[in-house]
C-alpha atoms as a PDB file:
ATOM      1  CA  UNK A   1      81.275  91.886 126.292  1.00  0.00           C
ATOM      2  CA  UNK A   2      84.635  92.033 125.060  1.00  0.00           C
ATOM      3  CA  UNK A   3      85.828  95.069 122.774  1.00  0.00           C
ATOM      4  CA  UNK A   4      85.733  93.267 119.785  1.00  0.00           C
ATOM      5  CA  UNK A   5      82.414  92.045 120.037  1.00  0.00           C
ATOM      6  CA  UNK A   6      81.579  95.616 121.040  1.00  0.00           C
ATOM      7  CA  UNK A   7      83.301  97.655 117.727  1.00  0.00           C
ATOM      8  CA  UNK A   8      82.486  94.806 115.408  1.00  0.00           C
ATOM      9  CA  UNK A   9      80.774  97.389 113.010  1.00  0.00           C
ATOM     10  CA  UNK A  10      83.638  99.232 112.520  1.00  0.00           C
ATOM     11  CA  UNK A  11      86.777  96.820 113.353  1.00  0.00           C
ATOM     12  CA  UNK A  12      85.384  94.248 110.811  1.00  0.00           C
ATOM     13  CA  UNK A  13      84.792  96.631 107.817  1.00  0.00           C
ATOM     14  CA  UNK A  14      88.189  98.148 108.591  1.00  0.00           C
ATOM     15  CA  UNK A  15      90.148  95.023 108.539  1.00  0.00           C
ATOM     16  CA  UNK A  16      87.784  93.594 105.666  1.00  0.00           C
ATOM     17  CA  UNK A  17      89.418  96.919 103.666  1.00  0.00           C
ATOM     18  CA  UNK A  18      93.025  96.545 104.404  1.00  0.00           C
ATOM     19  CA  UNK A  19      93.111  92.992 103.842  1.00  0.00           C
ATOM     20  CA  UNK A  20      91.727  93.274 100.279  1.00  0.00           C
ATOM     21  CA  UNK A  21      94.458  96.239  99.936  1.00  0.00           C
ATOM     22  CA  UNK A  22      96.985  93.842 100.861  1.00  0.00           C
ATOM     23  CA  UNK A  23      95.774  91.334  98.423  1.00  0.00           C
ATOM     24  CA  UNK A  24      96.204  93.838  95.748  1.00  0.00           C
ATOM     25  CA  UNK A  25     100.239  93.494  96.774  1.00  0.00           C
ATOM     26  CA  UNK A  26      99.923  90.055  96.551  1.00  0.00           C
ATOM     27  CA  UNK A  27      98.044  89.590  93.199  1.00  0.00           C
ATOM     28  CA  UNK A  28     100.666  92.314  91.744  1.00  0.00           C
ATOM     29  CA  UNK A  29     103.553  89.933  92.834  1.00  0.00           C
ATOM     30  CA  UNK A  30     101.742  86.808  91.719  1.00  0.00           C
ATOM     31  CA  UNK A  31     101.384  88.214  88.200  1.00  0.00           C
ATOM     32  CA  UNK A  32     104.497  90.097  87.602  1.00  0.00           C
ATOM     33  CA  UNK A  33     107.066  88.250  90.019  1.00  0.00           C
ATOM     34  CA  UNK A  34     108.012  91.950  92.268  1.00  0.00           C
ATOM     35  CA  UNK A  35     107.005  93.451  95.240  1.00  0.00           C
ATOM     36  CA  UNK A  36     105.174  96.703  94.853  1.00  0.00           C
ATOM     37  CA  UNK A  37     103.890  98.141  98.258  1.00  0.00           C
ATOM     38  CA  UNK A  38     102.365 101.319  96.553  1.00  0.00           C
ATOM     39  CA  UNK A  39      99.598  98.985  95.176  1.00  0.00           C
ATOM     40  CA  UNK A  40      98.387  98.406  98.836  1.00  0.00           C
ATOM     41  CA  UNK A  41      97.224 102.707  98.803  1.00  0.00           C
ATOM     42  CA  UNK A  42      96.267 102.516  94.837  1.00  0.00           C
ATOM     43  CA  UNK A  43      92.481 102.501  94.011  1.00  0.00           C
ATOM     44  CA  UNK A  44      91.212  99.825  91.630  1.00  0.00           C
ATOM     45  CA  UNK A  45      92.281  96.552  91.510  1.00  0.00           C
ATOM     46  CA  UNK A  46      91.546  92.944  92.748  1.00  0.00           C
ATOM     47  CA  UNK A  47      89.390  93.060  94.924  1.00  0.00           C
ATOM     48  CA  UNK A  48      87.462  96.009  95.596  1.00  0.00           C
ATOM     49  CA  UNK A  49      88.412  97.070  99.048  1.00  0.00           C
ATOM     50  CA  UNK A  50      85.544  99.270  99.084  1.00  0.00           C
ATOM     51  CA  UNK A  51      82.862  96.742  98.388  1.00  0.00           C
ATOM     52  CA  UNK A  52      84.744  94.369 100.782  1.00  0.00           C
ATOM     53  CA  UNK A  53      84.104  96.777 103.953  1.00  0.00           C
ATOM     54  CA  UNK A  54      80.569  97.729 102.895  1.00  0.00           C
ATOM     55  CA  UNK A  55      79.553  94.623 102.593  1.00  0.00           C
ATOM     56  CA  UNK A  56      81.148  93.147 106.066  1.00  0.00           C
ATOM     57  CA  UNK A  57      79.154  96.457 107.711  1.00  0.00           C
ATOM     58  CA  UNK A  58      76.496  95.156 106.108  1.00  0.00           C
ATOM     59  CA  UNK A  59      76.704  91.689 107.341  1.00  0.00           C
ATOM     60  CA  UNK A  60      77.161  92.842 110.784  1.00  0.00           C
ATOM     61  CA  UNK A  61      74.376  95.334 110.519  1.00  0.00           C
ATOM     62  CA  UNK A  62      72.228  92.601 109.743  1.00  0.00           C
ATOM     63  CA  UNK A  63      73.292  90.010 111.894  1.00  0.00           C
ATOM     64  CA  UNK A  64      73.035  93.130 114.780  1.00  0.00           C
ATOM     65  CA  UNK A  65      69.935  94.889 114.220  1.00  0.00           C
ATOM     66  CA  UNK A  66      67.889  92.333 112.068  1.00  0.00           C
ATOM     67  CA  UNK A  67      67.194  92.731 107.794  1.00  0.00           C
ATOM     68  CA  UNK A  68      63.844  94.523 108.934  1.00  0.00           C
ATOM     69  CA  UNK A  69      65.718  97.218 110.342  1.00  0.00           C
ATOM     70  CA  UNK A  70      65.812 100.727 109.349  1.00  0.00           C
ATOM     71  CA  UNK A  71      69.719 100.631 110.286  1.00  0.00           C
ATOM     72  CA  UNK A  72      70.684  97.596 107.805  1.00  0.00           C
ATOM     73  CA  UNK A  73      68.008  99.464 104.701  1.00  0.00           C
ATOM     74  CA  UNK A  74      70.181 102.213 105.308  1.00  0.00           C
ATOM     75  CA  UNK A  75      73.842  99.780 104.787  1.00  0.00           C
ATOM     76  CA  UNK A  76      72.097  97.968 102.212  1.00  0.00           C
ATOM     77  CA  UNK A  77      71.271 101.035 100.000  1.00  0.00           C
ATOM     78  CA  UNK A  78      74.419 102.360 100.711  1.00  0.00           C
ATOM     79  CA  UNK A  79      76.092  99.494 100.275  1.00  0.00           C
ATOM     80  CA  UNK A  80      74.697  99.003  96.507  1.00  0.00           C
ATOM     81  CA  UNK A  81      75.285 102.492  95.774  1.00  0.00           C
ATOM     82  CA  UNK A  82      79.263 102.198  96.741  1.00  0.00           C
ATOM     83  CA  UNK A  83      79.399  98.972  94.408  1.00  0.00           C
ATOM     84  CA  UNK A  84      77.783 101.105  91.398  1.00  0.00           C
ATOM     85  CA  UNK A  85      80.037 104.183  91.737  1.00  0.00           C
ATOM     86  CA  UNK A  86      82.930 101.578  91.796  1.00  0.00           C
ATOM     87  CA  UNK A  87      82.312  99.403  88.859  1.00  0.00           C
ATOM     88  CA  UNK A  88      80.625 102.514  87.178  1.00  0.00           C
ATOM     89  CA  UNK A  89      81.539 105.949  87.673  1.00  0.00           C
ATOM     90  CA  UNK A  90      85.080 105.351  88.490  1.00  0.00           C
ATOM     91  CA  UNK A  91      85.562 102.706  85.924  1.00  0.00           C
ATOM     92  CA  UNK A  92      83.863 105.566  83.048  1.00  0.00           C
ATOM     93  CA  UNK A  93      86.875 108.141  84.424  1.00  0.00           C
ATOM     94  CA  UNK A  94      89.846 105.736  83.874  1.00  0.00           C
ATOM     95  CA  UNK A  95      88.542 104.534  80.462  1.00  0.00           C
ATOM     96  CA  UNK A  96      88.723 108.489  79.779  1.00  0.00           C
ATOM     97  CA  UNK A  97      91.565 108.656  80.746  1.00  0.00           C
ATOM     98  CA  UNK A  98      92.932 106.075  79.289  1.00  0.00           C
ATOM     99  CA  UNK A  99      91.784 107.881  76.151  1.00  0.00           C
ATOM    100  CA  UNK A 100      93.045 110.938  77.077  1.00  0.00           C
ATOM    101  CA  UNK A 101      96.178 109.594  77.392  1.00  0.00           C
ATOM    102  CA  UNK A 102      96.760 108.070  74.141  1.00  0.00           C
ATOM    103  CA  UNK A 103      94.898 111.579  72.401  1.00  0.00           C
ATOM    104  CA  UNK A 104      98.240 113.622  74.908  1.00  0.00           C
ATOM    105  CA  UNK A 105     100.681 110.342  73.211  1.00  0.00           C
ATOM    106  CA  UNK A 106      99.554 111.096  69.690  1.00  0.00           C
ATOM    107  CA  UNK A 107      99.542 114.830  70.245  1.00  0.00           C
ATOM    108  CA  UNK A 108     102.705 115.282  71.767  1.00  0.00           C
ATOM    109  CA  UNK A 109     104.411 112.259  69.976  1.00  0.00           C
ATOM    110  CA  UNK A 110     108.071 113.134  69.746  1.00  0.00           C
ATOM    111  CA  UNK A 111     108.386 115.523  72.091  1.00  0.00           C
ATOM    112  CA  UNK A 112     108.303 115.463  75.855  1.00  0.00           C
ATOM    113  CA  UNK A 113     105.290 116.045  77.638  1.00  0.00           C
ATOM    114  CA  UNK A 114     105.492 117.742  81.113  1.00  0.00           C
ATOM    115  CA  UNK A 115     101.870 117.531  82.184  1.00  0.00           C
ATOM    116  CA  UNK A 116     101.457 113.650  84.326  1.00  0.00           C
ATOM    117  CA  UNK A 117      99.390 111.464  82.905  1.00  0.00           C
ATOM    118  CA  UNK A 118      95.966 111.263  83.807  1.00  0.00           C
ATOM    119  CA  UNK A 119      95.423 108.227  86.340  1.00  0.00           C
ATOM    120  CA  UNK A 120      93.661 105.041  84.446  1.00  0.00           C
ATOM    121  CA  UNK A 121      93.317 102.557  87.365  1.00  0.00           C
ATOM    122  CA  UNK A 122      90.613 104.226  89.310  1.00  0.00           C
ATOM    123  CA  UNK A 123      87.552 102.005  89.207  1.00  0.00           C
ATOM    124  CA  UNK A 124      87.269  98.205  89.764  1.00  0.00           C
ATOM    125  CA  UNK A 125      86.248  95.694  86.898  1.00  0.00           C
ATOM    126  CA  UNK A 126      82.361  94.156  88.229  1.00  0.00           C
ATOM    127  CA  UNK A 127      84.145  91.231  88.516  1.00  0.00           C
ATOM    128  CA  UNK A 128      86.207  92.843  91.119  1.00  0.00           C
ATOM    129  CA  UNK A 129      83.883  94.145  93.090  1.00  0.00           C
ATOM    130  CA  UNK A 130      81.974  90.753  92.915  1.00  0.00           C
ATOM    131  CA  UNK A 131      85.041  89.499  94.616  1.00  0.00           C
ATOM    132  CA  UNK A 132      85.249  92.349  97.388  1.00  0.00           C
ATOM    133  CA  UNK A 133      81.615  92.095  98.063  1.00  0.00           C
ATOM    134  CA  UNK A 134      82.077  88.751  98.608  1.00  0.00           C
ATOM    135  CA  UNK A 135      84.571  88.651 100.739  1.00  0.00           C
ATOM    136  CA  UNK A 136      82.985  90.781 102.894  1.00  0.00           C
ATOM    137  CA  UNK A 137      80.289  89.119 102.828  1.00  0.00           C
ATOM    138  CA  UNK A 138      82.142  86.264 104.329  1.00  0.00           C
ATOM    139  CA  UNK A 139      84.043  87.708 106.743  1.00  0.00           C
ATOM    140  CA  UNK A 140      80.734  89.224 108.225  1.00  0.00           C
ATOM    141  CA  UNK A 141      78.883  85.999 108.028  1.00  0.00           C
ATOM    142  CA  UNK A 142      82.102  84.099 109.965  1.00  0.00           C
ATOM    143  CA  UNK A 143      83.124  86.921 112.153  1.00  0.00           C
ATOM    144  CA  UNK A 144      80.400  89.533 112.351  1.00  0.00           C
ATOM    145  CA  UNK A 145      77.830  87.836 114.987  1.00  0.00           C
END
């Protein structure tokens, strides 16, 4: 068996991950015409890297141990809970503080403000993670048996 074939569970998810990371660069530069490496290590965007490697370990999982496993329950449950916090949770906290930010604007308008802003972009439209899961998905089903 060669090694990929062997660490499929966790080389597939990885690369699943820092591909949609990298696609993050290139969606910045499609839309605003610059390169911007720091969007590759930002969370949120297009896609959701997250759902992208969950999904792929998922995939694999399945394709490994069978969808009657204990093993892909576990991934699959998992795997749905990641894509909820993402769209969710995380999507909640950079709407606050999106609003935060405005109330700190307003509040401090005319003066400077020392404090950083609080960080916006840290949860992933559903769309977006629609798109991650999917492209794990795909990956897994091409690559992950």
């Amino acid at each position: 068996m060669d090694f990929y074939h062997q660490y499929r569970a966790i080389l597939l998810p990885l690369m699943c991950g820092l591909v949609a990371q990298m696609l993050k660069v290139l969606a910045h530069y499609v839309k605003n015409r610059e390169i911007n490496l720091s969007k590759a290590t930002e969370p949120g965007g297009m896609p959701s890297s997250h759902s992208a490697a969950i999904v792929a370990l998922c995939t694999v999982v399945g394709f490994e141990s069978g969808i009657d496993s204990m093993v892909f329950a576990v991934t699959f449950l998992l795997s749905l809970v990641i894509m909820y916090e993402a769209a969710g949770v995380r999507r909640a906290a950079g709407e606050q503080a999106e609003v935060l930010n405005r109330m700190l604007d307003e509040f401090y308008h005319g003066r400077r403000v020392s404090e950083d802003r609080v960080r916006e972009l840290i949860g992933h439209t559903p769309f977006e993670v629609f798109v991650g899961a999917a492209m794990g998905f795909a990956a897994g089903f091409l690559f992950g048996r």
